[in-house]
C-alpha atoms as a PDB file:
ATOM      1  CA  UNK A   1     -81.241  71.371 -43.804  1.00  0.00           C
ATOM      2  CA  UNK A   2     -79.282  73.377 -41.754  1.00  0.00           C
ATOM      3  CA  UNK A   3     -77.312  76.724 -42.464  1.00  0.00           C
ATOM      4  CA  UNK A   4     -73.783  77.077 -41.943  1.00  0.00           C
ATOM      5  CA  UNK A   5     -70.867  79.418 -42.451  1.00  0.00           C
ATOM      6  CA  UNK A   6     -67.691  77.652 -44.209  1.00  0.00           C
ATOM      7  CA  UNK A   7     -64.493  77.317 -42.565  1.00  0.00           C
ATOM      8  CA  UNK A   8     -62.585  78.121 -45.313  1.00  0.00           C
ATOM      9  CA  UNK A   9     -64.529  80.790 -47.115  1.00  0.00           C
ATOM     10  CA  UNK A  10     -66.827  82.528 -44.781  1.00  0.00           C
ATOM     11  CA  UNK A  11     -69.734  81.618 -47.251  1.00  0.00           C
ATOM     12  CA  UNK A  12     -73.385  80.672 -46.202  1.00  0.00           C
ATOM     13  CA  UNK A  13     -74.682  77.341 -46.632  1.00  0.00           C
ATOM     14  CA  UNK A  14     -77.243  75.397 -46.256  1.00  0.00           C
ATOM     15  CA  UNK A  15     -76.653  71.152 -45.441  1.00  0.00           C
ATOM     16  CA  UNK A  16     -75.916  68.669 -42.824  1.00  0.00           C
ATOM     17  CA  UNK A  17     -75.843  69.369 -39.332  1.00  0.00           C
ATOM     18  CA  UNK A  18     -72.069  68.939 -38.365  1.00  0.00           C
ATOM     19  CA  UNK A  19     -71.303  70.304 -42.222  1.00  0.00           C
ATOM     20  CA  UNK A  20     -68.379  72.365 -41.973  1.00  0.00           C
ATOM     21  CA  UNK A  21     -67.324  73.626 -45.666  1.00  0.00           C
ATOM     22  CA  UNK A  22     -69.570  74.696 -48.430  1.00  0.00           C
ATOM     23  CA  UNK A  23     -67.768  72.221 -50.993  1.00  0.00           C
ATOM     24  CA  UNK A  24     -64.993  69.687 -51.282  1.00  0.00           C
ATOM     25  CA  UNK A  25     -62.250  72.564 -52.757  1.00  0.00           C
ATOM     26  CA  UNK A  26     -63.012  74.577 -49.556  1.00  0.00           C
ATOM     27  CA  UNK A  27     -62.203  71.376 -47.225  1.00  0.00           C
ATOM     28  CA  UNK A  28     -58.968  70.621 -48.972  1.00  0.00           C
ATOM     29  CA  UNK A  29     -57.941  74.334 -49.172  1.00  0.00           C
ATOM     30  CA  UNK A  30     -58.532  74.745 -45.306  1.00  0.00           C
ATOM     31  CA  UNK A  31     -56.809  71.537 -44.509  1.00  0.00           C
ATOM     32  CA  UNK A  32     -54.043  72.524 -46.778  1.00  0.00           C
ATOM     33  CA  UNK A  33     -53.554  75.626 -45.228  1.00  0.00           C
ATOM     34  CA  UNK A  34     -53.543  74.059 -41.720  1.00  0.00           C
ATOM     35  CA  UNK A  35     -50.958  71.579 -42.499  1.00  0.00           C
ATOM     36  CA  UNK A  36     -48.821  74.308 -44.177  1.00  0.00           C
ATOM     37  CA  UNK A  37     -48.338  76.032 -41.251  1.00  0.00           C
ATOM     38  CA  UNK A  38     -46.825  72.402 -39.425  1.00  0.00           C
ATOM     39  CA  UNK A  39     -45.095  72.051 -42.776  1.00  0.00           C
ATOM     40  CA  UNK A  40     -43.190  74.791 -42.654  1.00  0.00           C
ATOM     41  CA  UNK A  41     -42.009  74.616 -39.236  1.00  0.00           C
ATOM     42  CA  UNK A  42     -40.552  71.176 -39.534  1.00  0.00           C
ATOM     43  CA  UNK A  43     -38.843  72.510 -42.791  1.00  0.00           C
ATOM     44  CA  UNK A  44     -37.391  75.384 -41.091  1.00  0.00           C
ATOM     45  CA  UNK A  45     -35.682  73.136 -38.252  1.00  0.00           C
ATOM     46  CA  UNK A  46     -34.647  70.418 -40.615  1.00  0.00           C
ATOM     47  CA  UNK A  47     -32.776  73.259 -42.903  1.00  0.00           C
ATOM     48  CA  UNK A  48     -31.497  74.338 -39.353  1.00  0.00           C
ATOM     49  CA  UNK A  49     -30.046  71.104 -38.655  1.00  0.00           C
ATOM     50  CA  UNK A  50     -28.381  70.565 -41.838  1.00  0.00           C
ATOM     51  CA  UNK A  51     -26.664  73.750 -41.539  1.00  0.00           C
ATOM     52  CA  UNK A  52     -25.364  73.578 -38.417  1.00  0.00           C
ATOM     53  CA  UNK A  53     -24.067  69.853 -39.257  1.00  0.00           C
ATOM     54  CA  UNK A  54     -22.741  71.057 -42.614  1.00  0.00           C
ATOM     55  CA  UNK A  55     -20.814  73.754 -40.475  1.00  0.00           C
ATOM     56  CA  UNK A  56     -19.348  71.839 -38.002  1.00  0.00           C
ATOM     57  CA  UNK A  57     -17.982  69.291 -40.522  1.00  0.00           C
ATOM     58  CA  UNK A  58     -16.515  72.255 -42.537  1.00  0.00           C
ATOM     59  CA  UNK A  59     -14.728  72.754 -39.090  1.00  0.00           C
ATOM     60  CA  UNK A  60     -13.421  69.591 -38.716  1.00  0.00           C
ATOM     61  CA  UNK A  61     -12.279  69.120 -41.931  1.00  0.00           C
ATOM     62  CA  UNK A  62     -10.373  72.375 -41.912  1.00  0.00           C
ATOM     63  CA  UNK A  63      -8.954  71.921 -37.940  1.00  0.00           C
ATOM     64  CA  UNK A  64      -9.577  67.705 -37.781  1.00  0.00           C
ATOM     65  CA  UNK A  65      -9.982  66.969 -33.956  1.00  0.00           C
ATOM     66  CA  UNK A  66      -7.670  69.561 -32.750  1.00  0.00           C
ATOM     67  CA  UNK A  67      -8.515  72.161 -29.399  1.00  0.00           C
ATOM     68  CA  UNK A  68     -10.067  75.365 -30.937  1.00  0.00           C
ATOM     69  CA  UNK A  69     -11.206  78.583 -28.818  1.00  0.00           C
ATOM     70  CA  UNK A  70     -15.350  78.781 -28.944  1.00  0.00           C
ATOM     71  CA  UNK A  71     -15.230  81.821 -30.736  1.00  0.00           C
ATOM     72  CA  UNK A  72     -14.621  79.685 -34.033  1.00  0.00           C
ATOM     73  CA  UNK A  73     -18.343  78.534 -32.976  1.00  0.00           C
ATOM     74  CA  UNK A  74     -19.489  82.333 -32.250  1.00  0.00           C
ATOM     75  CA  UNK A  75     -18.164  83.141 -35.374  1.00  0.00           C
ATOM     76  CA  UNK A  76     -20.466  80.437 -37.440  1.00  0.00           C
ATOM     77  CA  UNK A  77     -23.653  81.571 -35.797  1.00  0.00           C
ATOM     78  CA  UNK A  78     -24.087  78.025 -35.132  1.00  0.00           C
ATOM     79  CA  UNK A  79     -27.438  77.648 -33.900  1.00  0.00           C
ATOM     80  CA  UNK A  80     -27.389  75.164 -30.303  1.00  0.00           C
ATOM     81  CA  UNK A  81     -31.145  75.412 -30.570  1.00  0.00           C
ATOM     82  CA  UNK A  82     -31.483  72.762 -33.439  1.00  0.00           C
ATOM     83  CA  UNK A  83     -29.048  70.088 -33.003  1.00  0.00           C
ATOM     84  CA  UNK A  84     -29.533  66.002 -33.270  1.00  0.00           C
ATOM     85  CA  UNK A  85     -28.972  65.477 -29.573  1.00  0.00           C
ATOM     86  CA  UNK A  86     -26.674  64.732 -27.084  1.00  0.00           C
ATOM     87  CA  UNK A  87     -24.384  62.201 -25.647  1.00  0.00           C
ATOM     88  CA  UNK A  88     -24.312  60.769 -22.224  1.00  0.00           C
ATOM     89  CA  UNK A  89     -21.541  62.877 -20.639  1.00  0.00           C
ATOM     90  CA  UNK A  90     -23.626  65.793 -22.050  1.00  0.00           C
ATOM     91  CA  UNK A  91     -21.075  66.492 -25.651  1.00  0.00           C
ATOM     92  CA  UNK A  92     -23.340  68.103 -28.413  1.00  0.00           C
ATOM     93  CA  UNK A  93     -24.227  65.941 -31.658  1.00  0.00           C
ATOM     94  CA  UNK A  94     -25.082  67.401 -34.845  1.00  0.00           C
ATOM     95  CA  UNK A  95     -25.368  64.495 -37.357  1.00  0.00           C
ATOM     96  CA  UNK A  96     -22.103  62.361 -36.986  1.00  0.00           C
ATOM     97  CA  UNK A  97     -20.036  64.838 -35.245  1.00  0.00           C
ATOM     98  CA  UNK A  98     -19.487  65.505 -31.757  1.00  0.00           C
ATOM     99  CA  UNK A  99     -18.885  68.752 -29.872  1.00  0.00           C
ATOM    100  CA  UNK A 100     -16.537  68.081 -26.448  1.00  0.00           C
ATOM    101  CA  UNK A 101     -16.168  70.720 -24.232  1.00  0.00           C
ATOM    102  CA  UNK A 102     -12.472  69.659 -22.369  1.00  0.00           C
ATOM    103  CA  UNK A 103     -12.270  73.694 -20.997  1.00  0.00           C
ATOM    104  CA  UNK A 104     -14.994  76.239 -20.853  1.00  0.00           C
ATOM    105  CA  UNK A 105     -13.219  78.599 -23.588  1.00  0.00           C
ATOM    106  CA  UNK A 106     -12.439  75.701 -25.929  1.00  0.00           C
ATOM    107  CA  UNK A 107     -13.841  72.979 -28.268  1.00  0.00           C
ATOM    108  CA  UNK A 108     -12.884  69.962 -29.890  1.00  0.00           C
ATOM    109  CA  UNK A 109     -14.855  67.901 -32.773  1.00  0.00           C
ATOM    110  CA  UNK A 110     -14.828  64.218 -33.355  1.00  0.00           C
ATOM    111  CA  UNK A 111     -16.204  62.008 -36.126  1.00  0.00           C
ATOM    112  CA  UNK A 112     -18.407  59.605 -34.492  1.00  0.00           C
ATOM    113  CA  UNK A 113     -17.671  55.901 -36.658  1.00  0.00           C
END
């Protein structure tokens, strides 16, 4: 038998040579922990996304497809970090709507069918 210090708990052991946790409840709370960590990022950009697509269809169902000045966008906080992607000519997609950019100070969304 070998002694160890648990991941988890910081407790001395004694066991198997490539033992890593005193018990079972140790292993599942470290791994837990761990995955709570990726858990909670993935949560935070999916609530990101969903936001940001809620937002812009609020826009477009108050304005349709009309030509609106970008500080509508400014004004929305709209996060551009955390969107669904991009089309080829390089318009912004958040869900089913598309941001065009037909002049620098301006913006236009369209309902992708």
């Amino acid at each position: 038998m070998h002694k160890h210090i648990c991941k988890n708990c910081k407790a001395l052991f004694e066991g198997r040579k490539n033992r890593l946790y005193c018990n079972p409840k140790c292993k599942t709370a470290f791994n837990n922990a761990k995955s709570e960590v990726k858990n909670r990022y993935y949560n935070e950009t999916v609530s990101e996304i969903k936001r940001n697509r809620k937002i812009v269809e609020m826009i477009y169902l108050i304005f349709g497809s009309a030509i609106l000045p970008k500080s509508i966008l400014h004004d929305t906080e709209l996060n551009f970090g955390c969107i669904t992607g991009y089309t080829e000519n390089g318009n912004t997609v958040f869900g089913e709507y598309v941001i065009q950019h037909p002049r620098q100070s301006q913006f236009s969304i369209k309902k992708i069918t």
